[in-house]
Protein backbone atom coordinates (compact mmCIF):
# COMPACT_ATOMS: atom_id res chain seq x y z
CA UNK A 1 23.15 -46.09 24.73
CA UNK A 2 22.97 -43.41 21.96
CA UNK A 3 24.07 -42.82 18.42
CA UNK A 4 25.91 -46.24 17.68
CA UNK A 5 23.49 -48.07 19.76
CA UNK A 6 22.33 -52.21 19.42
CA UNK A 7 19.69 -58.79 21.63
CA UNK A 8 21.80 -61.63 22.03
CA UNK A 9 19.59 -64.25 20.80
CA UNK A 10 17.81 -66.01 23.42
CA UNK A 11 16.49 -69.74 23.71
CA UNK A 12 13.08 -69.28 23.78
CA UNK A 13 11.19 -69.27 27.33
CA UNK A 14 8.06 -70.84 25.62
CA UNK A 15 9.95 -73.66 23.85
CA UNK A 16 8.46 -73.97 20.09
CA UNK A 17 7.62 -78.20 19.35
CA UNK A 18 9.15 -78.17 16.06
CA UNK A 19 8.22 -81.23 14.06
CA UNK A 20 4.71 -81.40 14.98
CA UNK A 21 2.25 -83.13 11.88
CA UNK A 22 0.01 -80.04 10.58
CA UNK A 23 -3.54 -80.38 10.87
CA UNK A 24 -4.22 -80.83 7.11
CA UNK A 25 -1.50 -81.40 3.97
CA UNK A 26 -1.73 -77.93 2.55
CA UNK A 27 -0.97 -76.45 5.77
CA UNK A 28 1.79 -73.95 5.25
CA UNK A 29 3.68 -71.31 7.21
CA UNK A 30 2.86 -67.34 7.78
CA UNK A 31 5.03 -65.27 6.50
CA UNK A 32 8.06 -64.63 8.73
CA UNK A 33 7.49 -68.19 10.73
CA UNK A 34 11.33 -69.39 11.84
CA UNK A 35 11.58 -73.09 9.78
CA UNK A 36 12.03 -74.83 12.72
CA UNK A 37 8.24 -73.45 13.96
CA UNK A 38 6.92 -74.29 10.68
CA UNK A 39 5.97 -77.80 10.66
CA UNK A 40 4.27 -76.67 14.22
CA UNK A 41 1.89 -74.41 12.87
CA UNK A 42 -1.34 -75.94 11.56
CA UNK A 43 -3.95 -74.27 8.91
CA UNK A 44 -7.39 -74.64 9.50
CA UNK A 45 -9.62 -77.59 8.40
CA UNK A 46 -12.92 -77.82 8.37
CA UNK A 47 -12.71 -80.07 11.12
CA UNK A 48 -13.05 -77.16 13.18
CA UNK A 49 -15.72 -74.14 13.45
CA UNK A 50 -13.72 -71.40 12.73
CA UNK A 51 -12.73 -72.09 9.24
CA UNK A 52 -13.33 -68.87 7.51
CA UNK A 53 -11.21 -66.26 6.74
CA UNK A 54 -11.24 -63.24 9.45
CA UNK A 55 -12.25 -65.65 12.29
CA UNK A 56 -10.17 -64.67 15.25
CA UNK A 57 -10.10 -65.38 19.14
CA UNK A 58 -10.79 -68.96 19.72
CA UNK A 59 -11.19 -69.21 23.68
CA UNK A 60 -12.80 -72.29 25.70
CA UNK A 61 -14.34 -73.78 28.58
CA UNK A 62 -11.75 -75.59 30.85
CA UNK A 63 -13.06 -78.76 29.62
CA UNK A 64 -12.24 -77.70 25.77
CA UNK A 65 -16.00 -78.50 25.14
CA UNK A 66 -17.54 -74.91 24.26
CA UNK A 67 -15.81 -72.46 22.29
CA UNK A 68 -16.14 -68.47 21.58
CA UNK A 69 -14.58 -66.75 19.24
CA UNK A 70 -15.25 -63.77 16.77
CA UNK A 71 -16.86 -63.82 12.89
CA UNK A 72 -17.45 -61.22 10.46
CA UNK A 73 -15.17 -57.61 9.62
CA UNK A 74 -15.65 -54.06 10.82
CA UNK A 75 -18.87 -53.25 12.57
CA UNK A 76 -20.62 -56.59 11.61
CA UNK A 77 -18.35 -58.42 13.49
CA UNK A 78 -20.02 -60.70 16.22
CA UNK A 79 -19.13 -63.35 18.50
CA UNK A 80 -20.19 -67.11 18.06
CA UNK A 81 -20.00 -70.54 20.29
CA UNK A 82 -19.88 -73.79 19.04
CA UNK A 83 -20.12 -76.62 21.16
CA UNK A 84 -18.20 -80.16 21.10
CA UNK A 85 -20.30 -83.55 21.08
CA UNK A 86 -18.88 -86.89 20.47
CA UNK A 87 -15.65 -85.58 19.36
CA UNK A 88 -17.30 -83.01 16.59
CA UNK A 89 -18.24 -79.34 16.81
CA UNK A 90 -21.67 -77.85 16.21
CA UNK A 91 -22.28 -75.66 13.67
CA UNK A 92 -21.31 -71.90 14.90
CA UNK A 93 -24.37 -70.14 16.45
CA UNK A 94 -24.58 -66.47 17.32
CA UNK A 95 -24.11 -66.06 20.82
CA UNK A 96 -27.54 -64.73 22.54
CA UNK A 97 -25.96 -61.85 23.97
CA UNK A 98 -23.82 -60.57 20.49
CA UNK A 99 -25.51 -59.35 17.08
CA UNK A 100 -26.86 -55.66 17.81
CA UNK A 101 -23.09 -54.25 18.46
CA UNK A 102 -19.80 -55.18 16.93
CA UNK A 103 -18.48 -57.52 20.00
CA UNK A 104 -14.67 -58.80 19.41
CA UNK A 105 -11.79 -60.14 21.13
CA UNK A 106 -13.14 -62.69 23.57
CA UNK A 107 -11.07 -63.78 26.84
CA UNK A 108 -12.64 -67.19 28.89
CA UNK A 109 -12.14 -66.68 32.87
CA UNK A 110 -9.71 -69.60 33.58
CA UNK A 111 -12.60 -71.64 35.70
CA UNK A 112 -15.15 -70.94 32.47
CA UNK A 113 -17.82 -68.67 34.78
CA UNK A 114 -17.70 -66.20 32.57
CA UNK A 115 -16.15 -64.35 29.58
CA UNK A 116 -15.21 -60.71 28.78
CA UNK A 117 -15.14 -59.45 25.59
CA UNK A 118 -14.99 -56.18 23.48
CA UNK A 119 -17.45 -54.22 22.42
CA UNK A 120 -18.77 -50.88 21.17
CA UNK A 121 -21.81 -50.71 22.44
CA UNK A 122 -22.85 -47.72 23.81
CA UNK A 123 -21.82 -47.26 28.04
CA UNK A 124 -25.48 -45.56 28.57
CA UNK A 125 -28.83 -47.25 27.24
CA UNK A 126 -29.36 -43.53 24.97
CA UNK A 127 -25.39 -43.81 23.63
CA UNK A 128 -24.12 -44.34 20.65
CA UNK A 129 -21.59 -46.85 19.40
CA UNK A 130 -18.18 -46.01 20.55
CA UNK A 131 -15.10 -44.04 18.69
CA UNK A 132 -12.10 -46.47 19.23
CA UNK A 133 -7.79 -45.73 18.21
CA UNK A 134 -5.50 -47.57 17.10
CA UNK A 135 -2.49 -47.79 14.50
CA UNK A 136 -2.62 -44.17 14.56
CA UNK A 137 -5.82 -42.98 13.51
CA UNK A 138 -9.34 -42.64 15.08
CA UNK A 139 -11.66 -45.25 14.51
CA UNK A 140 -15.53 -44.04 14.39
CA UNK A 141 -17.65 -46.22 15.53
CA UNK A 142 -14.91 -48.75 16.01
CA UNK A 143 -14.30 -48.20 19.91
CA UNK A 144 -13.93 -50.78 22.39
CA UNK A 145 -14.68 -51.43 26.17
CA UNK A 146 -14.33 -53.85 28.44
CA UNK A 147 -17.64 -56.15 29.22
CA UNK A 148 -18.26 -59.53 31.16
CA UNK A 149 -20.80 -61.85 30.71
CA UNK A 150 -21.59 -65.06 32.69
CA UNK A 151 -21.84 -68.37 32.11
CA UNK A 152 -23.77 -70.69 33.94
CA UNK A 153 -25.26 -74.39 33.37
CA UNK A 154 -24.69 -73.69 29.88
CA UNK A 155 -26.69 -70.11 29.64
CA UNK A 156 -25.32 -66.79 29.33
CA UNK A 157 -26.37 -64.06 31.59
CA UNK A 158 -26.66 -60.14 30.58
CA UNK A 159 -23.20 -58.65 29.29
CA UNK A 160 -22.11 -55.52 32.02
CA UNK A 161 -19.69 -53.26 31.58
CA UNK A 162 -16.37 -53.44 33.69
CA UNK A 163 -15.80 -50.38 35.51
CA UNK A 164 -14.31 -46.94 34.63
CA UNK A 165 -10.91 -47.76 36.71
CA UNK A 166 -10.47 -50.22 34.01
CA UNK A 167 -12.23 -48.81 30.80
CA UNK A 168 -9.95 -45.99 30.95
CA UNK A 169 -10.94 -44.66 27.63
CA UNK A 170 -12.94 -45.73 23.92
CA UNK A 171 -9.90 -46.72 23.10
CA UNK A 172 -10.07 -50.28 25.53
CA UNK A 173 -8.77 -53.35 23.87
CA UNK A 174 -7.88 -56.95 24.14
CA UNK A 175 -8.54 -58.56 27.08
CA UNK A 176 -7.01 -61.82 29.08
CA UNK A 177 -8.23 -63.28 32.11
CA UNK A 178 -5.96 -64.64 35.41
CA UNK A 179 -7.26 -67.06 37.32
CA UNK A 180 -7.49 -64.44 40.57
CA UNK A 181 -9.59 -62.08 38.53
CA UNK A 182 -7.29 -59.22 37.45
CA UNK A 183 -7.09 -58.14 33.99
CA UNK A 184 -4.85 -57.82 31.20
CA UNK A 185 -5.69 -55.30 28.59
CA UNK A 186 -4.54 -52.51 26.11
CA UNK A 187 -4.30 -48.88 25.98
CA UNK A 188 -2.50 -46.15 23.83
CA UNK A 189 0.20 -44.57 25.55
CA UNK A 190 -1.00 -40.92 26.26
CA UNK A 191 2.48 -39.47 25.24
CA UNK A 192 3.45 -41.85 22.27
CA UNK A 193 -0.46 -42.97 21.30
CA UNK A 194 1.21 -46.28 20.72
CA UNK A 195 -0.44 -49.40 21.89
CA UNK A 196 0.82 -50.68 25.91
CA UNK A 197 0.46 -53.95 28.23
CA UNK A 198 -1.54 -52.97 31.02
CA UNK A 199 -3.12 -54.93 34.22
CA UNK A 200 -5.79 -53.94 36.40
CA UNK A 201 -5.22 -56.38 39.66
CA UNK A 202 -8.76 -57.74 41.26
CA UNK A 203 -7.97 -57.67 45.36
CA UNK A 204 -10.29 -56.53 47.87
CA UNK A 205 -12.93 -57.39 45.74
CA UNK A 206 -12.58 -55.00 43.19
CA UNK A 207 -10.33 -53.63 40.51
CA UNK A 208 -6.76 -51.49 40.93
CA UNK A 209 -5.53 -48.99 39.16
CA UNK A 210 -4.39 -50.21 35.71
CA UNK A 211 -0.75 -50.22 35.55
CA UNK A 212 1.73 -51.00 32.65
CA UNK A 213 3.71 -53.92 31.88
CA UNK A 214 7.34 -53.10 33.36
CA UNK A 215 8.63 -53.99 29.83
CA UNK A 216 6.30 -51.76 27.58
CA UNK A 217 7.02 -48.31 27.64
CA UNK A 218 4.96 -47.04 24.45
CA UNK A 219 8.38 -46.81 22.24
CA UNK A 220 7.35 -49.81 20.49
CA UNK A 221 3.35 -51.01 20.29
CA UNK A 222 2.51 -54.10 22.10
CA UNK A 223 -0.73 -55.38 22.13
CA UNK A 224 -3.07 -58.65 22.13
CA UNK A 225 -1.71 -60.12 25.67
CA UNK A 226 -3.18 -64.01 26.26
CA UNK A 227 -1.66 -64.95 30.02
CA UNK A 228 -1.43 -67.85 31.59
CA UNK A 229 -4.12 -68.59 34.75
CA UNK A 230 -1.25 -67.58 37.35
CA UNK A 231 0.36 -64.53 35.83
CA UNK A 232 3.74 -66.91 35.36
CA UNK A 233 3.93 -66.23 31.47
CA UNK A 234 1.94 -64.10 28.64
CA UNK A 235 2.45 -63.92 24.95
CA UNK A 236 1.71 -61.00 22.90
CA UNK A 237 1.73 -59.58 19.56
CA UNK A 238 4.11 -56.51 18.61
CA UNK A 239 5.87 -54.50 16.24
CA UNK A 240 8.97 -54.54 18.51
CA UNK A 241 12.26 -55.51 16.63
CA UNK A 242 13.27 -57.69 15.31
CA UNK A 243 9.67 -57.65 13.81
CA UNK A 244 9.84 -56.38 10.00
CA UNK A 245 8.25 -53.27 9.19
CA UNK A 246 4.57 -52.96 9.24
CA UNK A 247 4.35 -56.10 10.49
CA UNK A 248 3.76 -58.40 13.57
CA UNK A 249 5.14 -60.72 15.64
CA UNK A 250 4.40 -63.00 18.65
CA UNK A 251 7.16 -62.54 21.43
CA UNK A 252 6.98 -64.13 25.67
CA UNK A 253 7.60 -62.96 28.91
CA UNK A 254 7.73 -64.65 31.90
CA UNK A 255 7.29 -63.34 35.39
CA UNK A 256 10.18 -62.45 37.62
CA UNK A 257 10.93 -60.71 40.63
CA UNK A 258 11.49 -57.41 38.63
CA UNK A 259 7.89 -57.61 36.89
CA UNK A 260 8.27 -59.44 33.72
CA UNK A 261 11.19 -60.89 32.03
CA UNK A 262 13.06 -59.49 28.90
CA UNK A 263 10.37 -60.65 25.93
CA UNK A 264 11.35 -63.32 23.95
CA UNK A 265 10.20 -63.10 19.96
CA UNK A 266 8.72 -66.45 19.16
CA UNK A 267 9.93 -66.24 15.37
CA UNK A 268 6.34 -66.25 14.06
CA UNK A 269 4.19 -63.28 12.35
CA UNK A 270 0.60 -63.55 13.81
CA UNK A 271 -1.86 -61.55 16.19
CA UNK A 272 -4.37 -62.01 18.84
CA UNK A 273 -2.79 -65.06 20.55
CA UNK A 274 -5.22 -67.06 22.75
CA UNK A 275 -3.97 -70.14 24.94
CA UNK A 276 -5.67 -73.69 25.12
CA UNK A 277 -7.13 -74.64 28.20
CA UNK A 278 -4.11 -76.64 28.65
CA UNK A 279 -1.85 -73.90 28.05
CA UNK A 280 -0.20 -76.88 25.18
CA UNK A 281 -2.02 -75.02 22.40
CA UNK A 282 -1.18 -71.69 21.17
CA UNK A 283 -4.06 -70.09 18.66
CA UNK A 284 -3.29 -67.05 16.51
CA UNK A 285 -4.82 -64.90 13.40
CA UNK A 286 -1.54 -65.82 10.84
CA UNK A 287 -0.98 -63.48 7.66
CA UNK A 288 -3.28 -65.23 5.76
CA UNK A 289 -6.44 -64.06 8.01
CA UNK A 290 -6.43 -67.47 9.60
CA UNK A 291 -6.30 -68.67 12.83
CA UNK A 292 -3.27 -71.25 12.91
CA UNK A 293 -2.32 -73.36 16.01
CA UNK A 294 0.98 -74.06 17.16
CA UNK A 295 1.69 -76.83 20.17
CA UNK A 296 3.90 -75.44 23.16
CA UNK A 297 5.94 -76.47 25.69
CA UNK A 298 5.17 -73.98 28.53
CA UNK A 299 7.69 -75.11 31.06
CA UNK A 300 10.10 -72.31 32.25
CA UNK A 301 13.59 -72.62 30.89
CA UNK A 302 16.42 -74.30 33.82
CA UNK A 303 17.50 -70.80 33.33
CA UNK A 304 15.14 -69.08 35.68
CA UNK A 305 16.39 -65.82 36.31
CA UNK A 306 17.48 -65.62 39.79
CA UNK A 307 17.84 -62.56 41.92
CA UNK A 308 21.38 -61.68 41.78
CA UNK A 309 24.04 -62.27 38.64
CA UNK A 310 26.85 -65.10 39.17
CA UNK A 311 30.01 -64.49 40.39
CA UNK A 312 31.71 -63.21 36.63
CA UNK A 313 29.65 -60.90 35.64
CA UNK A 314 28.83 -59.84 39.67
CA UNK A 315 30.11 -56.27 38.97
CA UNK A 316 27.66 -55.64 36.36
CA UNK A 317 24.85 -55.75 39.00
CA UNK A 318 25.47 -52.42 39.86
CA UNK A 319 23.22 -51.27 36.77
CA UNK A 320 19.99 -53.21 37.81
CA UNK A 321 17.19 -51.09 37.86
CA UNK A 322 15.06 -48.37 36.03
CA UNK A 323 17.00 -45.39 34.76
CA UNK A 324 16.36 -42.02 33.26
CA UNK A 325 19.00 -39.85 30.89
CA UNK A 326 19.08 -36.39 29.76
CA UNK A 327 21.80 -34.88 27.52
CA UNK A 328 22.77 -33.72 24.14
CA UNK A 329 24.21 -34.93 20.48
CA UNK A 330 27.77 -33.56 19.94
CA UNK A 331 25.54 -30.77 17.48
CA UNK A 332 24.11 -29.58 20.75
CA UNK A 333 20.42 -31.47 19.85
CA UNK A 334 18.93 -32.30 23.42
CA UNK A 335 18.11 -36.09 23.97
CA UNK A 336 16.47 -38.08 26.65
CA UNK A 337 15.85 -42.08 27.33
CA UNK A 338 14.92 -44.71 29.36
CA UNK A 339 17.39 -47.43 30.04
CA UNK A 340 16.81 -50.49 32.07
CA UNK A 341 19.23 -53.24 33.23
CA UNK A 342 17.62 -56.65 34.25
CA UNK A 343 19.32 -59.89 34.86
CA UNK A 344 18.09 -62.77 32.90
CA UNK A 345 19.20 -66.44 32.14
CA UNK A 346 20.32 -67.80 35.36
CA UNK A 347 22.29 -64.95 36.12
CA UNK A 348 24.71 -65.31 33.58
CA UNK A 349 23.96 -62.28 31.45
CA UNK A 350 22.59 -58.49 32.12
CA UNK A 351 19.93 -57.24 29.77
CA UNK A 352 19.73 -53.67 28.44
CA UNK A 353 17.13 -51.84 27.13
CA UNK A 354 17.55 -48.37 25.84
CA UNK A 355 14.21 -46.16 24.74
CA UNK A 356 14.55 -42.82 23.05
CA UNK A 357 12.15 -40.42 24.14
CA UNK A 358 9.90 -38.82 21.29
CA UNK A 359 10.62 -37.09 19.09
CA UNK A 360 14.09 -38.98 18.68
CA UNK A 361 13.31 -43.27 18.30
CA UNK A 362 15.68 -45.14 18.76
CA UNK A 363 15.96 -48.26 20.66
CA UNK A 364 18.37 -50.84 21.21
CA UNK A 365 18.72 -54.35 22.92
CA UNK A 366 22.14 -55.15 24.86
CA UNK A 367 23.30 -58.35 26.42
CA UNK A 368 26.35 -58.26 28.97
CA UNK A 369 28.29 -60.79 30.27
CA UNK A 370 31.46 -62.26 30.99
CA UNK A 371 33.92 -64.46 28.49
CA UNK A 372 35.22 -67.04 31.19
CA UNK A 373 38.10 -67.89 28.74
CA UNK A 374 39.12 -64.80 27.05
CA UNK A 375 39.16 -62.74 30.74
CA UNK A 376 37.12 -59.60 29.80
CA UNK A 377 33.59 -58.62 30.27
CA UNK A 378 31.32 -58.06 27.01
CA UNK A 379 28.15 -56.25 25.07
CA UNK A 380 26.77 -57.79 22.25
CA UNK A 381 24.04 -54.33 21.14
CA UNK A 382 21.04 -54.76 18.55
CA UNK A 383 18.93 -51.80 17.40
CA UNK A 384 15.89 -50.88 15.55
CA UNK A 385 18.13 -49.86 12.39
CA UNK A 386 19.52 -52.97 11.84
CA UNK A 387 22.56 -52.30 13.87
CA UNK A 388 24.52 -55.52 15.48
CA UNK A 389 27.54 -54.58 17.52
CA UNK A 390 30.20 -56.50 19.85
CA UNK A 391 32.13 -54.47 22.76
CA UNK A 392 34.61 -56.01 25.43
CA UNK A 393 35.91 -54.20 28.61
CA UNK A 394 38.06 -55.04 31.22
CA UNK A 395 35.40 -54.11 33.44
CA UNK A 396 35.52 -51.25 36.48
CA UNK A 397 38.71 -48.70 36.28
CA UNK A 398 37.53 -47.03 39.62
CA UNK A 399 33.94 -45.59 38.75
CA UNK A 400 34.37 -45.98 35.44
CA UNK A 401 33.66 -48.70 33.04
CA UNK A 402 34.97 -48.56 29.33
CA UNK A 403 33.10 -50.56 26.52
CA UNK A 404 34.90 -50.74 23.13
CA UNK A 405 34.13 -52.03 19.62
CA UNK A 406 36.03 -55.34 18.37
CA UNK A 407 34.68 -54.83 14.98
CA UNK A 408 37.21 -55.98 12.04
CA UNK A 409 34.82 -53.42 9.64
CA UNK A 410 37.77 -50.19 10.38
CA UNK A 411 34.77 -48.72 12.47
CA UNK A 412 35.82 -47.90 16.11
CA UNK A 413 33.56 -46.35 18.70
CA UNK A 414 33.10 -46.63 22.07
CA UNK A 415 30.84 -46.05 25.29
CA UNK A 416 32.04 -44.69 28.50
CA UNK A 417 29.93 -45.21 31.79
CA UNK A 418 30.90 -42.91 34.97
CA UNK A 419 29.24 -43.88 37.96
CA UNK A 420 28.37 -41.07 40.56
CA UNK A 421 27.11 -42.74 43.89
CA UNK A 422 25.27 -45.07 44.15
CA UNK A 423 22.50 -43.59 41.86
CA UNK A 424 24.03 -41.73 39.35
CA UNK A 425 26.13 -42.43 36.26
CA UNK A 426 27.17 -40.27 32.78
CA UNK A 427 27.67 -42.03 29.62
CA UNK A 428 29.51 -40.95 26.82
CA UNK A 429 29.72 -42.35 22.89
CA UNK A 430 32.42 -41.83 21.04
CA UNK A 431 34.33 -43.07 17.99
CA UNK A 432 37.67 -42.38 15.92
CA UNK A 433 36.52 -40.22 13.02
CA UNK A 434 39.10 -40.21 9.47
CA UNK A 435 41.80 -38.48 11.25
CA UNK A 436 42.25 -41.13 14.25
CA UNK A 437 40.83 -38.96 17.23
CA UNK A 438 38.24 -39.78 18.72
CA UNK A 439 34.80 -37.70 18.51
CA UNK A 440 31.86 -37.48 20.66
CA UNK A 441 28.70 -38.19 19.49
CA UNK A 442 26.73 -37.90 22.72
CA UNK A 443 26.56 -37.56 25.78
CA UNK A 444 23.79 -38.29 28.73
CA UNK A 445 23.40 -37.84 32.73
CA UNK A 446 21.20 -40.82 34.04
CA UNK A 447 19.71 -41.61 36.87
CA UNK A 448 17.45 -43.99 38.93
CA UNK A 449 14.18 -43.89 38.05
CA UNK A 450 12.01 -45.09 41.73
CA UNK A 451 9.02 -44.18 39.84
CA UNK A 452 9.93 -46.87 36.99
CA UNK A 453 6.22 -49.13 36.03
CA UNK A 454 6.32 -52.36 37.81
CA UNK A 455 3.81 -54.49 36.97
């Protein structure tokens, strides 16, 4: 959708355990955290080793013994390991292998053999640190690669790089492990420089090409993935709405036969999420420059998205897929988007999303369905300028189907979708202007995108 474009909010696929006793009585909420989540979220004690301010990244051993996780800001930042004994941590030690290059970001191989980590060093033995990117601006010396150490009866082995078909560029960040070998990691989009999901799959014995998440498409920035050990769910950081401005948020996604599921925001503001052995824990760096932990219940919603929509909303299916558009404003300004139409929550509803290509931005969340008891199909649309709209349609008049505002506000507007084959369809926006007649606003030729990331 275009000019008046607009998520229908979702239960959560990673169900938050409200009502959880903090870890210590002045624990207290990051900014942004849903009251419900709150009294989940824990501050950190001293009860645990990383209790100072700009630790990040706790990861473990699958027996929760041994931990990792990163100390220190900017260049001097390091990785440590305490160990467990008797119910009480040790007292944070260097790890062997970290201290001559800043080394960040730390992601535990789901069987504990080994860990990968960021760092950057230097990718020849004569190099110099690496130049990283991110939030827009170079980074000197702040670049990151991809490197794996072992772990074995309790000694680490010699960090090595991962391979060029997965350090794509200086610009390498935040890994997470599956339990199969393959890869999660980050990357700036090399149209939009904005921060994208990718995975490099391990088969054959060695890595694929890295390819992106199907649901980040480098509109938005989305960034820190932590992924459960069989690639059924991830959670990630990102400035995708409904997160506030210069700010970030946690959001899930579960796997589905399409690639990933619609994500879900979690309600919380908070970065670099890391998962508990257990996957019952999840650990994150909160506002404050704390890690926080928040107790989850990881099993997927009744809800699971099935493979075709129920028998109301049945003619919607049509849309399913990856789309591209090209057209014009009613001034004549050309415009072009991505739109894709999944179906999510047990077939009952189909999700839109609708990316402006730069340099226009903006992007929009739709949820359509089927009102059992008023007889008419309907939209609910969110965008990224605060926009919340409802439409209703009688559904298919021939090829085309009409969507039009129910708004009590006096605004009227309205989208038009013209289907052309079985490939093909034109949308048009419209809306009454002052003198009653309706006005186009714009107008855009889409079609089915095989080429679409699936991930």
């Amino acid at each position: 959708m275009a000019s008046a474009r607009s998520l229908l909010p979702l239960s959560l696929a990673l169900s938050l355990c409200a009502g959880a006793t903090a870890m210590s009585a002045h624990a207290s909420a990051p900014s942004g955290l849903a009251p419900a989540a709150a009294a989940g979220v824990a501050s950190p004690t001293a009860t645990v080793p990383w209790d100072e301010a700009g630790d990040a990244d706790p990861v473990f051993t699958p027996d929760g013994q041994t931990v990792v996780f990163a100390r220190g800001s900017g260049t001097t930042r390091h990785l440590h390991v305490s160990h467990r004994h008797d119910g009480h941590w040790s007292k944070p030690e260097r790890a062997p292998f970290s201290g001559a290059w800043m080394d960040f970001e730390p992601a535990m191989a789901p069987d504990g053999s080994y860990l990968i980590f960021i760092s950057n060093r230097p990718t020849t033995p004569d190099g110099k640190p690496l130049d990283g990117y991110w939030g827009g601006q170079s980074r000197p010396g702040r670049g990151g690669n991809l490197w794996r150490v072992d772990f074995r009866g309790g000694a680490w082995g010699t960090p090595q790089r991962l391979p060029d078909i997965v350090n794509v560029s200086s610009a390498t960040y935040s890994p997470a492990v599956a339990a199969d070998g393959s890869v999660y990691f980050t990357h700036p989009d090399p149209q939009t420089h904005r921060t994208r999901l990718y995975v490099s799959h391990f088969s054959d014995g060695r890595f694929q090409p890295p390819q992106p998440l199907s649901f980040t498409d480098g509109a938005t920035s989305d960034y820190d993935p932590a992924v459960a050990p069989d690639q059924s769910f991830l959670v990630f950081s990102s400035n995708r709405p409904p997160t506030p401005p210069n700010a970030s948020g946690l959001f899930v996604a579960h796997a589905n036969a399409d690639g990933w599921s619609a994500p879900v925001p979690l309600g919380i503001a908070g970065i670099e999420p890391r998962l508990a052995p257990d996957l019952r824990t999840l650990y994150f760096s909160a506002p404050d420059g704390r890690i926080h932990s928040l107790p989850l219940d990881v099993s997927r919603p009744a809800s699971q998205p099935p493979d075709a929509l129920t028998d109301a909303p049945a003619p919607l299916a049509w849309f399913v897929g990856h789309w591209h558009c090209e057209g014009r404003f009613a001034n004549g300004k050309p415009i072009s988007s991505r739109e894709t139409f999944g179906i999510e929550l047990g077939g009952q509803w189909l999700h839109m999303r609708h990316v402006d290509d730069p340099p226009n931005r903006y992007l929009a969340d739709s949820w359509w369905g089927y009102d059992k008891a008023a007889k008419h199909f309907t939209a609910t649309v969110f965008d990224n300028f605060g926009g919340d709209r409802r439409y209703t349609s009688s559904g298919w008049v021939g090829d085309t189907l009409t969507l039009e505002n129910i708004a009590t506000s006096g605004y009227l507007d309205r989208f038009a979708f013209q289907r052309h084959g079985d490939d093909a369809y034109r949308v048009t926006y419209t809306y009454r202007n002052r003198s009653g007649a309706w006005q186009l606003g714009d107008e855009q030729s889409c079609t089915r995108d095989a080429q679409a990331p699936q991930a």
